[in-house]
N, C-alpha and C. Protein backbone atom coordinates (compact mmCIF):
# COMPACT_ATOMS: atom_id res chain seq x y z
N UNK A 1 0.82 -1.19 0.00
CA UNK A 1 0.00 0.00 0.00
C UNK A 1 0.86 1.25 0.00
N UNK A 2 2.37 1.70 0.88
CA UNK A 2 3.09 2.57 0.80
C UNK A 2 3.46 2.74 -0.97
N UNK A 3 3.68 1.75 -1.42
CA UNK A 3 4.18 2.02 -2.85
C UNK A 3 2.93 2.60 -3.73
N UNK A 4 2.31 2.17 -3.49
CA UNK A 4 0.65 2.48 -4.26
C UNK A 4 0.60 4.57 -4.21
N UNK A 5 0.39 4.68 -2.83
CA UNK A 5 0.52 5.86 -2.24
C UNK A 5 1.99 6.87 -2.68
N UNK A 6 2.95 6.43 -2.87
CA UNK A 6 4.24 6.88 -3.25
C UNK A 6 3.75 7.65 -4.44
N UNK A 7 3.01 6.42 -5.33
CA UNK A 7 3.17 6.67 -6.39
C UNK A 7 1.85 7.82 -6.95
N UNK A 8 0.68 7.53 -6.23
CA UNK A 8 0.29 8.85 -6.36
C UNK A 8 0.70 10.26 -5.88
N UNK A 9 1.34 10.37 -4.67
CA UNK A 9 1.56 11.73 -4.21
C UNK A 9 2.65 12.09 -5.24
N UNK A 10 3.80 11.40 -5.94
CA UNK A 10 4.50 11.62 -6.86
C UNK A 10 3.87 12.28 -8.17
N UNK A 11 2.55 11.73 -8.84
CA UNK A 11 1.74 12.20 -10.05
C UNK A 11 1.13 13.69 -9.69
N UNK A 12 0.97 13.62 -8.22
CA UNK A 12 0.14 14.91 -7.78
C UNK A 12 0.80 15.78 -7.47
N UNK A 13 2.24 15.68 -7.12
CA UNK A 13 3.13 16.71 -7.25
C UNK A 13 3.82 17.53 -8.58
N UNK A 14 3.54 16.21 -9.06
CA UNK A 14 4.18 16.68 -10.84
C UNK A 14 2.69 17.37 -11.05
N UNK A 15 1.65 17.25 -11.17
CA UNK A 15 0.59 17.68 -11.15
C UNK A 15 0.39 19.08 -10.46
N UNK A 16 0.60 19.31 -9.65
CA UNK A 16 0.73 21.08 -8.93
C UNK A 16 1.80 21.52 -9.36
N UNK A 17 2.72 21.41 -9.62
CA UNK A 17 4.03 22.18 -10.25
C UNK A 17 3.29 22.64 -11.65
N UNK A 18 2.79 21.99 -12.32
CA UNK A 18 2.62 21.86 -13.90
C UNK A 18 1.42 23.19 -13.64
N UNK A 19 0.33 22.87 -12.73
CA UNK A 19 -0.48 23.70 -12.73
C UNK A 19 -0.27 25.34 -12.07
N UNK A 20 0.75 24.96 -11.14
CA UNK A 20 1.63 26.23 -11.07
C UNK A 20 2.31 27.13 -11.76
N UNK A 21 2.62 26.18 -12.37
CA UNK A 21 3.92 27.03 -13.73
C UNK A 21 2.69 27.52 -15.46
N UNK A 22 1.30 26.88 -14.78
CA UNK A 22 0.81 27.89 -15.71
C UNK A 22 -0.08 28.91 -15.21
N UNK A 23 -0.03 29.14 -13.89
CA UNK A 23 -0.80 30.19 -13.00
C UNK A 23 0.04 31.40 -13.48
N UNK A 24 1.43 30.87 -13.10
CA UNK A 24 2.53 31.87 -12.79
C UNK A 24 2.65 32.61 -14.05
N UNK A 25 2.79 32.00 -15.12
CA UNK A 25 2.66 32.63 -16.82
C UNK A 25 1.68 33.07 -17.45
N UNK A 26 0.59 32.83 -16.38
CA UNK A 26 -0.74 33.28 -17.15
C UNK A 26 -0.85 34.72 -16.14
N UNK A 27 -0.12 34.57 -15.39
CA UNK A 27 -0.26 36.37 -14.56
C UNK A 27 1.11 37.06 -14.70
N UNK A 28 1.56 36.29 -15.56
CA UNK A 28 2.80 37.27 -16.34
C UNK A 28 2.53 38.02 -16.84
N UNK A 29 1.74 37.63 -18.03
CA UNK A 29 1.27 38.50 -18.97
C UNK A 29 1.27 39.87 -18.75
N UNK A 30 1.15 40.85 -19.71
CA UNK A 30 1.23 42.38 -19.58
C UNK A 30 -0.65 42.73 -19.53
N UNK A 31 -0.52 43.81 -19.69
CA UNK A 31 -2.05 44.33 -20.04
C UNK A 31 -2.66 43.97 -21.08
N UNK A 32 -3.92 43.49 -20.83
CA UNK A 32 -5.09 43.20 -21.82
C UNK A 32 -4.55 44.37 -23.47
N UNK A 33 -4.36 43.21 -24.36
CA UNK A 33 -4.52 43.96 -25.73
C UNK A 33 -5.87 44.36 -26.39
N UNK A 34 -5.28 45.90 -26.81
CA UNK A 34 -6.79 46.59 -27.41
C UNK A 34 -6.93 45.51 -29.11
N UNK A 35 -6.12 45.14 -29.64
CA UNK A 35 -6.44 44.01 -30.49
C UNK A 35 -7.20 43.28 -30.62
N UNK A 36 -7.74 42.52 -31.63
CA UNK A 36 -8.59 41.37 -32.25
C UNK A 36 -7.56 40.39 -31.49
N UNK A 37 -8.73 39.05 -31.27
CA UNK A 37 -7.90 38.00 -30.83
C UNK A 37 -7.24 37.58 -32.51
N UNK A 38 -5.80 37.43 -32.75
CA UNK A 38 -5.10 36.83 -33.79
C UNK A 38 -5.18 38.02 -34.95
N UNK A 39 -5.00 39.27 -34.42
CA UNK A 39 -4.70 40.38 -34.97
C UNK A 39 -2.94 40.53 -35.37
N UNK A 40 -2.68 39.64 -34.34
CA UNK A 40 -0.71 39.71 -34.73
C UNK A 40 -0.70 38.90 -35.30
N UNK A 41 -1.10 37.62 -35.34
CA UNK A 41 -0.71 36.90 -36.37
C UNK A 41 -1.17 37.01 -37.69
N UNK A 42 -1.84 37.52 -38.01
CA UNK A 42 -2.49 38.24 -39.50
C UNK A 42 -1.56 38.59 -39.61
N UNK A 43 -1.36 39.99 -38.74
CA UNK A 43 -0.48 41.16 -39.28
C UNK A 43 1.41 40.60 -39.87
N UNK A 44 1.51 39.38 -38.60
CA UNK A 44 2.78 38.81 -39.20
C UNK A 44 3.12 38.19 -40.50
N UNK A 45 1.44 37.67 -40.80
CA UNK A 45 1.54 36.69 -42.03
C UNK A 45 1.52 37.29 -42.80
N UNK A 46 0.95 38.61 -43.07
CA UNK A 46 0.66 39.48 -44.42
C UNK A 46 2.03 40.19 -44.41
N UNK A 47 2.84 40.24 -43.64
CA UNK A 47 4.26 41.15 -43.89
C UNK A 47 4.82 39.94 -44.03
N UNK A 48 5.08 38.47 -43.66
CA UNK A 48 5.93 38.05 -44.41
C UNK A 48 5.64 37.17 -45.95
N UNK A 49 4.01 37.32 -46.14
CA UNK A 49 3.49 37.50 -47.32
C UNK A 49 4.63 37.97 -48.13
N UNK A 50 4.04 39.43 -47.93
CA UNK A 50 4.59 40.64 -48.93
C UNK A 50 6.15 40.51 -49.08
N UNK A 51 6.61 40.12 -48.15
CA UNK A 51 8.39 39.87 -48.37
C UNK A 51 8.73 39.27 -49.01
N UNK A 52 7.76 37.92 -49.12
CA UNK A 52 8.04 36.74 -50.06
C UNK A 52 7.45 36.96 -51.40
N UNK A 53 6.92 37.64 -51.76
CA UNK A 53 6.61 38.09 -53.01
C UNK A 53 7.23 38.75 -53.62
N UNK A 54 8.22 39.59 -52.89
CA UNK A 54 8.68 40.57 -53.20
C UNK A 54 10.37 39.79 -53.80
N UNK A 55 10.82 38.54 -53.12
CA UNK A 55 11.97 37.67 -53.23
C UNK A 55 11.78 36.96 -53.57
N UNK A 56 10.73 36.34 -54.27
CA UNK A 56 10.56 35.09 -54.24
C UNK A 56 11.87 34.59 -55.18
N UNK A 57 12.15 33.15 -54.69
CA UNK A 57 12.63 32.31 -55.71
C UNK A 57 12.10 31.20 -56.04
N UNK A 58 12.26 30.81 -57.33
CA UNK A 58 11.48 29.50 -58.11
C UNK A 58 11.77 28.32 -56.72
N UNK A 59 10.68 27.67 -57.07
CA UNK A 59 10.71 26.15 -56.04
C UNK A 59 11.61 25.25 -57.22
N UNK A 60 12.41 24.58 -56.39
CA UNK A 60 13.05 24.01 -57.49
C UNK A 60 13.17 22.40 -57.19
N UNK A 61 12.83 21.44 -58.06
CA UNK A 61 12.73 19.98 -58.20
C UNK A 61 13.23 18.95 -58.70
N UNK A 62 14.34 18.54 -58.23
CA UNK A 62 15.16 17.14 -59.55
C UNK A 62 14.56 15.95 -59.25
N UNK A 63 13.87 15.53 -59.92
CA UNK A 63 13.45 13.78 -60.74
C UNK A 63 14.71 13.07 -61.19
N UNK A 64 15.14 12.14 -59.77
CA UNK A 64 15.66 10.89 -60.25
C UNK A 64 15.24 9.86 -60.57
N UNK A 65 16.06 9.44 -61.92
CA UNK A 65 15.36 8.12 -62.86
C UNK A 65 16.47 6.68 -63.21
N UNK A 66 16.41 5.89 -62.48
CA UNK A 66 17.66 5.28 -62.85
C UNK A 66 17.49 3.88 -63.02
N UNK A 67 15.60 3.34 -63.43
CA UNK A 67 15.19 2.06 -63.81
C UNK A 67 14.87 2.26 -65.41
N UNK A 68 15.18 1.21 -65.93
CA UNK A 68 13.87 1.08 -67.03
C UNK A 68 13.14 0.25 -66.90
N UNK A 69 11.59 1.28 -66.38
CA UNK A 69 10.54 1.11 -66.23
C UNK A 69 9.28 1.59 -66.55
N UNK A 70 8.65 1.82 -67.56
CA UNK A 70 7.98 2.78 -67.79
C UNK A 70 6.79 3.08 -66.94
N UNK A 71 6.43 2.16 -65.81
CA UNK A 71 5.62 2.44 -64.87
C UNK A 71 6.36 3.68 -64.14
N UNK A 72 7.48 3.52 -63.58
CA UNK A 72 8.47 4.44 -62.73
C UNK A 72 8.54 5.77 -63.39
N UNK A 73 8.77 5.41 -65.00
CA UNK A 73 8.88 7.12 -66.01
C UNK A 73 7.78 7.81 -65.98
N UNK A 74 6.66 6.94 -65.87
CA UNK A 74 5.18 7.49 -65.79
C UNK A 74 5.20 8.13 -64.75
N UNK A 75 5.68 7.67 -64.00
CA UNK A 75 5.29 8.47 -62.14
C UNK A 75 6.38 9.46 -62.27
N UNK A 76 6.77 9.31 -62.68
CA UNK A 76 8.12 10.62 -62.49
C UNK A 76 7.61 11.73 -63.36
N UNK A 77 6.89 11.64 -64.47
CA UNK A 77 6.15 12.32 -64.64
C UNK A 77 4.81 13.11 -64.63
N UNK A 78 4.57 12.50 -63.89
CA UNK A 78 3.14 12.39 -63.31
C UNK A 78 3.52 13.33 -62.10
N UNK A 79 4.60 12.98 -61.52
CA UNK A 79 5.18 13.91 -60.33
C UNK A 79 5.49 15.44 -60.72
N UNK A 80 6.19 15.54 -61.80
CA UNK A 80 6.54 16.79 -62.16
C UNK A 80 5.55 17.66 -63.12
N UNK A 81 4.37 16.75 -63.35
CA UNK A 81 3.70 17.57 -64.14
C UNK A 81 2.76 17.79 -62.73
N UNK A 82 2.02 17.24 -61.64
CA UNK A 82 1.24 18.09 -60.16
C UNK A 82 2.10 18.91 -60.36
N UNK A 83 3.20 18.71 -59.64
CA UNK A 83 4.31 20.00 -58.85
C UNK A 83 3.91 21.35 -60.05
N UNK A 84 4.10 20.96 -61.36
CA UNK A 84 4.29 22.22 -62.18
C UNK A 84 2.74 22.71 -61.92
N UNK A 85 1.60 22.18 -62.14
CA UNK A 85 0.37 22.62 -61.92
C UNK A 85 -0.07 22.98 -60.77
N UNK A 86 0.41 22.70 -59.54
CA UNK A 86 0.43 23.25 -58.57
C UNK A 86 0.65 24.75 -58.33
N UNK A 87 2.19 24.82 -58.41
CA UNK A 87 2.66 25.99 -58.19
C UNK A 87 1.98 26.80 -59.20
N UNK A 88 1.66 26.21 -60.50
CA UNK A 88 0.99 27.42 -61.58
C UNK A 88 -0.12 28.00 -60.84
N UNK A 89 -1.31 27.00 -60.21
CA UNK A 89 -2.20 27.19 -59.49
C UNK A 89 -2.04 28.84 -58.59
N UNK A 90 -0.94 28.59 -57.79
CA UNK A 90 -0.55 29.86 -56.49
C UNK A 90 0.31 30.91 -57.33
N UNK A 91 0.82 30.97 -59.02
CA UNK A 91 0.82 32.16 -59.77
C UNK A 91 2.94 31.94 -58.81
N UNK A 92 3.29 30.93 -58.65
CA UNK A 92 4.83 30.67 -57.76
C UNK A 92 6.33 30.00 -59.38
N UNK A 93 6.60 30.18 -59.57
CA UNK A 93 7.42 29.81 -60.27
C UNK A 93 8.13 28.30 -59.54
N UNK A 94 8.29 27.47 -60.94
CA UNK A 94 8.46 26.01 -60.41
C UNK A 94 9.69 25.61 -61.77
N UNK A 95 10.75 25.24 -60.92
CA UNK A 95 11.98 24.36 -61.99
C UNK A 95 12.09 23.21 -61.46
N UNK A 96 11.78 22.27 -62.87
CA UNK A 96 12.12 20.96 -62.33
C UNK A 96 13.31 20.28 -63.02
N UNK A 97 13.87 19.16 -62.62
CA UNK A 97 14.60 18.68 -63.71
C UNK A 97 14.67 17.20 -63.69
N UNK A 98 14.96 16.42 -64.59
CA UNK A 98 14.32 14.66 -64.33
C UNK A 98 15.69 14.65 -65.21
N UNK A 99 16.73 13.46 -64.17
CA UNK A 99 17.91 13.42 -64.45
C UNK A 99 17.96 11.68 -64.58
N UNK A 100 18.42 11.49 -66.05
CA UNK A 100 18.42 9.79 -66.14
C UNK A 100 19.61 9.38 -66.38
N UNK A 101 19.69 7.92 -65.54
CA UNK A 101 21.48 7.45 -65.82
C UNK A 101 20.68 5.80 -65.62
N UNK A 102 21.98 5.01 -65.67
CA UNK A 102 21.52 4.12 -66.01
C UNK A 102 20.60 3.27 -66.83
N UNK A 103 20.01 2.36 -66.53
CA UNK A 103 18.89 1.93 -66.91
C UNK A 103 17.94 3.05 -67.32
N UNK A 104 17.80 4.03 -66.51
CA UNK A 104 16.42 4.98 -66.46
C UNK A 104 16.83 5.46 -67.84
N UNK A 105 18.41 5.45 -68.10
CA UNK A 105 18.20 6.17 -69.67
C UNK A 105 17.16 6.14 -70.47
N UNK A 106 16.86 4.94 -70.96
CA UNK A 106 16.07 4.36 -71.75
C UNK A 106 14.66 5.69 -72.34
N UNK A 107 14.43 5.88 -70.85
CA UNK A 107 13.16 7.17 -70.99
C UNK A 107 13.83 8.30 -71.64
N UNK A 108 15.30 8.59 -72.14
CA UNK A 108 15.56 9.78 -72.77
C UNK A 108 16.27 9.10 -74.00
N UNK A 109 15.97 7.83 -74.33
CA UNK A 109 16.33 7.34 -75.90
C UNK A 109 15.57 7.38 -76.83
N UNK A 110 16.15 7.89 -78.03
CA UNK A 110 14.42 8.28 -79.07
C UNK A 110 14.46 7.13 -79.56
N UNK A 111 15.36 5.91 -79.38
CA UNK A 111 14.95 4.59 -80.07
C UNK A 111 14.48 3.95 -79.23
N UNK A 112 13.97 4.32 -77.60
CA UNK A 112 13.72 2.71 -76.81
C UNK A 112 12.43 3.35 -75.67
N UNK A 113 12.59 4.90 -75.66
CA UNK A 113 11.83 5.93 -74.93
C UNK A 113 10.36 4.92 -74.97
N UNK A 114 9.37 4.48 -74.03
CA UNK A 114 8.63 4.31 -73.91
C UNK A 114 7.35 5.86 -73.69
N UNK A 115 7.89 6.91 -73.09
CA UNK A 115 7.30 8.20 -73.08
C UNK A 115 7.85 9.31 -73.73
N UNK A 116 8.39 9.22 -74.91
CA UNK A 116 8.76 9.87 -75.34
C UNK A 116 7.76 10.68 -76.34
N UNK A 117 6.72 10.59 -76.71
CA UNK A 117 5.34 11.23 -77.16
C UNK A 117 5.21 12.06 -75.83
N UNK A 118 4.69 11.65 -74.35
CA UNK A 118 4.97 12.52 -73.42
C UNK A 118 5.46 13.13 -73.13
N UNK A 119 6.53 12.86 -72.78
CA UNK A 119 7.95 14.08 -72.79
C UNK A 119 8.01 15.18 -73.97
N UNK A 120 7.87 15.13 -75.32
CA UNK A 120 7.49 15.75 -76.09
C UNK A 120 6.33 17.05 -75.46
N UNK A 121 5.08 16.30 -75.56
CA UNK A 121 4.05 17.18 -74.88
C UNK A 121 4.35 18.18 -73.77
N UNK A 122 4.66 17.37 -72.85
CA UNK A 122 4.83 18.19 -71.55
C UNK A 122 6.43 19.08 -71.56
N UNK A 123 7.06 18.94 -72.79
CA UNK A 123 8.12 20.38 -72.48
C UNK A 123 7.12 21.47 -73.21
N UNK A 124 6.44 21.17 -74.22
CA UNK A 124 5.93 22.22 -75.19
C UNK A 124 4.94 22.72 -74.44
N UNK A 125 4.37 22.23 -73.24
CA UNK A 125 3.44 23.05 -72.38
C UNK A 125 3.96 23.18 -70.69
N UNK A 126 4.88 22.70 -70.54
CA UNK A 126 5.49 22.94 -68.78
C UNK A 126 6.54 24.00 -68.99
N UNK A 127 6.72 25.10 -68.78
CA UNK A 127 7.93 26.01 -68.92
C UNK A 127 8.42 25.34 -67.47
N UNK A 128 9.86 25.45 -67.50
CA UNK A 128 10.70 25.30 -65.97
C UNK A 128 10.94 23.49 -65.88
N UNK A 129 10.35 22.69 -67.13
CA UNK A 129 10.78 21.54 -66.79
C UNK A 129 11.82 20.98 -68.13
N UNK A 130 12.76 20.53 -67.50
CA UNK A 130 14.34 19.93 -68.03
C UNK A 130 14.56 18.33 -68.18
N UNK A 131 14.83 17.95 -68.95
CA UNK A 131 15.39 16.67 -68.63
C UNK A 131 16.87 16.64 -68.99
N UNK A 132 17.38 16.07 -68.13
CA UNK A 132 19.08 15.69 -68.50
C UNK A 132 19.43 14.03 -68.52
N UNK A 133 20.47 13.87 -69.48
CA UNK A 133 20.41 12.10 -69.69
C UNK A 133 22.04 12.29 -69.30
N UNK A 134 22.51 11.18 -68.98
CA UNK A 134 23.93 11.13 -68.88
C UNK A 134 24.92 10.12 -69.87
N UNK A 135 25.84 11.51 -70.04
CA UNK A 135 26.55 10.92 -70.64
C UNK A 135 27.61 9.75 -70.47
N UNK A 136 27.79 9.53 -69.67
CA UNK A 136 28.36 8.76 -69.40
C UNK A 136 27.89 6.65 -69.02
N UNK A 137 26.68 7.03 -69.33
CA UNK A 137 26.15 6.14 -69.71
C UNK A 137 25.72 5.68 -71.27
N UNK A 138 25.46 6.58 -71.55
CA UNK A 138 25.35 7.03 -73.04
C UNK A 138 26.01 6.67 -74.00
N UNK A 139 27.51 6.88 -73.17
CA UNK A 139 28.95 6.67 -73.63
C UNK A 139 29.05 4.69 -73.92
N UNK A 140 28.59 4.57 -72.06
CA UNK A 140 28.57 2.79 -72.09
C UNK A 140 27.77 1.96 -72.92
N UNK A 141 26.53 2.82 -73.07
CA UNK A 141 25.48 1.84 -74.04
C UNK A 141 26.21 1.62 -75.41
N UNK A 142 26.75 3.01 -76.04
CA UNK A 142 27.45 3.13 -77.36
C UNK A 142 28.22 2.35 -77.78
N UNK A 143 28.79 2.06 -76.72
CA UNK A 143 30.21 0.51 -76.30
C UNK A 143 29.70 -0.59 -76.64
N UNK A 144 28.66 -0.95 -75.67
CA UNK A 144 28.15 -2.38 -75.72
C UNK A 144 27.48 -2.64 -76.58
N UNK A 145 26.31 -2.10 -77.41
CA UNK A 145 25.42 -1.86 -78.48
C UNK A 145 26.31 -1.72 -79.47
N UNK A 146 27.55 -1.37 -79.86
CA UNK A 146 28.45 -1.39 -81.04
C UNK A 146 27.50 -0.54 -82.23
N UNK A 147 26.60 0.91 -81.52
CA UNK A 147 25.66 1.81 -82.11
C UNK A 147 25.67 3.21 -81.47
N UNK A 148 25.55 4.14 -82.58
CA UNK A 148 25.08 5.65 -81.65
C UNK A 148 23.93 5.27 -80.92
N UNK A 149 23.60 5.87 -79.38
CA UNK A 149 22.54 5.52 -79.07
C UNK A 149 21.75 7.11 -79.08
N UNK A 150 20.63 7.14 -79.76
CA UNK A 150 20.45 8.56 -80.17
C UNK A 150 19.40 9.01 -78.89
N UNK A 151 19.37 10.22 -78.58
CA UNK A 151 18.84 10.83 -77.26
C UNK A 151 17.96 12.10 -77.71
N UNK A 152 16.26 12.18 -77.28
CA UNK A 152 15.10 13.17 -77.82
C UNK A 152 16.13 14.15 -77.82
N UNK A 153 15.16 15.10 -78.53
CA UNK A 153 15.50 16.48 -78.61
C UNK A 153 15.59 17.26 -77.37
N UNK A 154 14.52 16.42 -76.48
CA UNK A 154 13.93 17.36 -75.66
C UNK A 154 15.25 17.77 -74.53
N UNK A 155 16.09 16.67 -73.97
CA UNK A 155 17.20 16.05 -73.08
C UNK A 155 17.95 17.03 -73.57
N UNK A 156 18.95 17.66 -72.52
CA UNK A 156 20.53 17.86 -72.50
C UNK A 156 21.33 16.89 -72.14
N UNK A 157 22.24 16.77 -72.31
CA UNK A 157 23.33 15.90 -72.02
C UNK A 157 24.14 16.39 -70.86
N UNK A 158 24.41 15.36 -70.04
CA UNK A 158 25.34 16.21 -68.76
C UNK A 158 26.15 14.96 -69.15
N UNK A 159 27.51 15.67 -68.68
CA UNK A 159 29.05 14.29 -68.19
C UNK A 159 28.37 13.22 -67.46
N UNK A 160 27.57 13.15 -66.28
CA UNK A 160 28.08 12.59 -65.12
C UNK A 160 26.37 12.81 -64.56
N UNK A 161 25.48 11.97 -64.35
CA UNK A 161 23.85 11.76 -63.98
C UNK A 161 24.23 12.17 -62.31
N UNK A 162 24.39 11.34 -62.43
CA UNK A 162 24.95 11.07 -60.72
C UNK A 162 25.57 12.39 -60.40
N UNK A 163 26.34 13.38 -60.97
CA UNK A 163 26.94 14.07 -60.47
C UNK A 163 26.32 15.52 -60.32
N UNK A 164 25.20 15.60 -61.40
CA UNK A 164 24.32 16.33 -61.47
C UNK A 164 23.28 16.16 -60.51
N UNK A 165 22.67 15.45 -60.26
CA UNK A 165 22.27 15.18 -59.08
C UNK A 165 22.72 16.00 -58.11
N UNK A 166 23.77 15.00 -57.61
CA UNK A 166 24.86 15.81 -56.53
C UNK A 166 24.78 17.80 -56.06
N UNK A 167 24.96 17.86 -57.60
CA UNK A 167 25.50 19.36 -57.70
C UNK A 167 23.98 20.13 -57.15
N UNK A 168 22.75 19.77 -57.89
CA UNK A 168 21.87 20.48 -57.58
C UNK A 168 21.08 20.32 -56.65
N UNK A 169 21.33 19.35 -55.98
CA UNK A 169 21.11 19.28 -53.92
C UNK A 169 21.98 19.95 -53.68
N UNK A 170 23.08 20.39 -53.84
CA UNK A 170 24.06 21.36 -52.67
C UNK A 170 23.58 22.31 -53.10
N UNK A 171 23.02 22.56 -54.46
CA UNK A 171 22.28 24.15 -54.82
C UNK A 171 21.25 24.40 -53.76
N UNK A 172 20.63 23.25 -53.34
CA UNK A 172 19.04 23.51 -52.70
C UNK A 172 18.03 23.40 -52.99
N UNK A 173 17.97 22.20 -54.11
CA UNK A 173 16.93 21.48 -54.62
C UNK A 173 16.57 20.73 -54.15
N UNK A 174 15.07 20.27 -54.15
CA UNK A 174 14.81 19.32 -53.35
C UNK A 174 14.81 17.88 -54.29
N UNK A 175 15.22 16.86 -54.04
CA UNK A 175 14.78 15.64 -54.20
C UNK A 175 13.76 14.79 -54.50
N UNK A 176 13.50 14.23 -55.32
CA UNK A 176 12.73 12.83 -55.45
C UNK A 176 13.05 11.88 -56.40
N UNK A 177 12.72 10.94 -55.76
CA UNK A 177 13.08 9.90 -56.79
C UNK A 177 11.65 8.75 -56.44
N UNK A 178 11.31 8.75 -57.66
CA UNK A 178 9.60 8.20 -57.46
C UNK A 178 9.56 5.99 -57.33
């Protein structure tokens, strides 16, 4: 029974402290504000509104692609075409970029591209979206295939998939890979 008892006067002490320490802060407070209740927080949100309008920078998005899969290319596009309609939605500027190496090449080959009718479409109507293929895979297929492996119009070519990547997370892009 002592332990039983221990253990409540222990809960009920933590219990009056807790209710103390919000007596004590609730008669901290200064004088009653002539304000609307959530008059400052408006007022904070609409000034840092206006700041951010005033700076804004593009939201920016890299699509990693590194299967061939055209379920996976689908979603990766499917991803970057919300994001772009989104932000169009809030009038926000949106850069994306869908970076393929490996396997994922395939989605930026005009001989093997399963979405490449898509990709087509959606540069001629998404401003801010990029695709980059790597060269260096590009390089390897060319090898093993004993063929140019030819790459859409739509694609730039980078050295290094992987490295591009890299570079535009330390810029402050955000990530996905679907």
């Amino acid at each position: 029974m002592s332990r039983s008892f221990a253990i409540v006067a222990g809960v009920t002490a933590v219990a009056l402290i807790l209710v103390s320490g919000i007596e004590a802060s609730g008669s901290a407070q200064s004088a009653p504000s002539t304000r609307p209740p959530g008059a400052s927080a408006r007022n904070a949100n609409a000034a840092m509104t206006r700041a951010t309008s005033r700076t804004q920078l593009p939201h920016r998005l890299v699509i990693h692609v590194d299967v061939n899969d055209p379920a996976v290319m689908n979603l990766a596009l499917n991803n970057a075409s919300n994001v772009a309609q989104y932000y169009s939605d809030l009038n926000q500027k949106v850069e994306i970029e869908v970076v393929a190496y490996g396997p994922g090449l395939h989605m930026l080959r005009d001989d093997t591209s399963p979405v490449k009718g898509r990709i087509k479409a959606m540069s001629e109507t998404t401003p801010g979206l990029t695709f980059s293929a790597c060269g260096n895979t590009r390089e390897n297929m060319t090898k093993n295939e004993g063929k140019d492996v030819p790459i859409i119009s739509q694609a730039k070519m980078t050295k290094s998939g992987v490295v591009r990547l890299m570079e535009l997370q330390e810029q402050g892009w955000s990530y996905l890979r679907p």
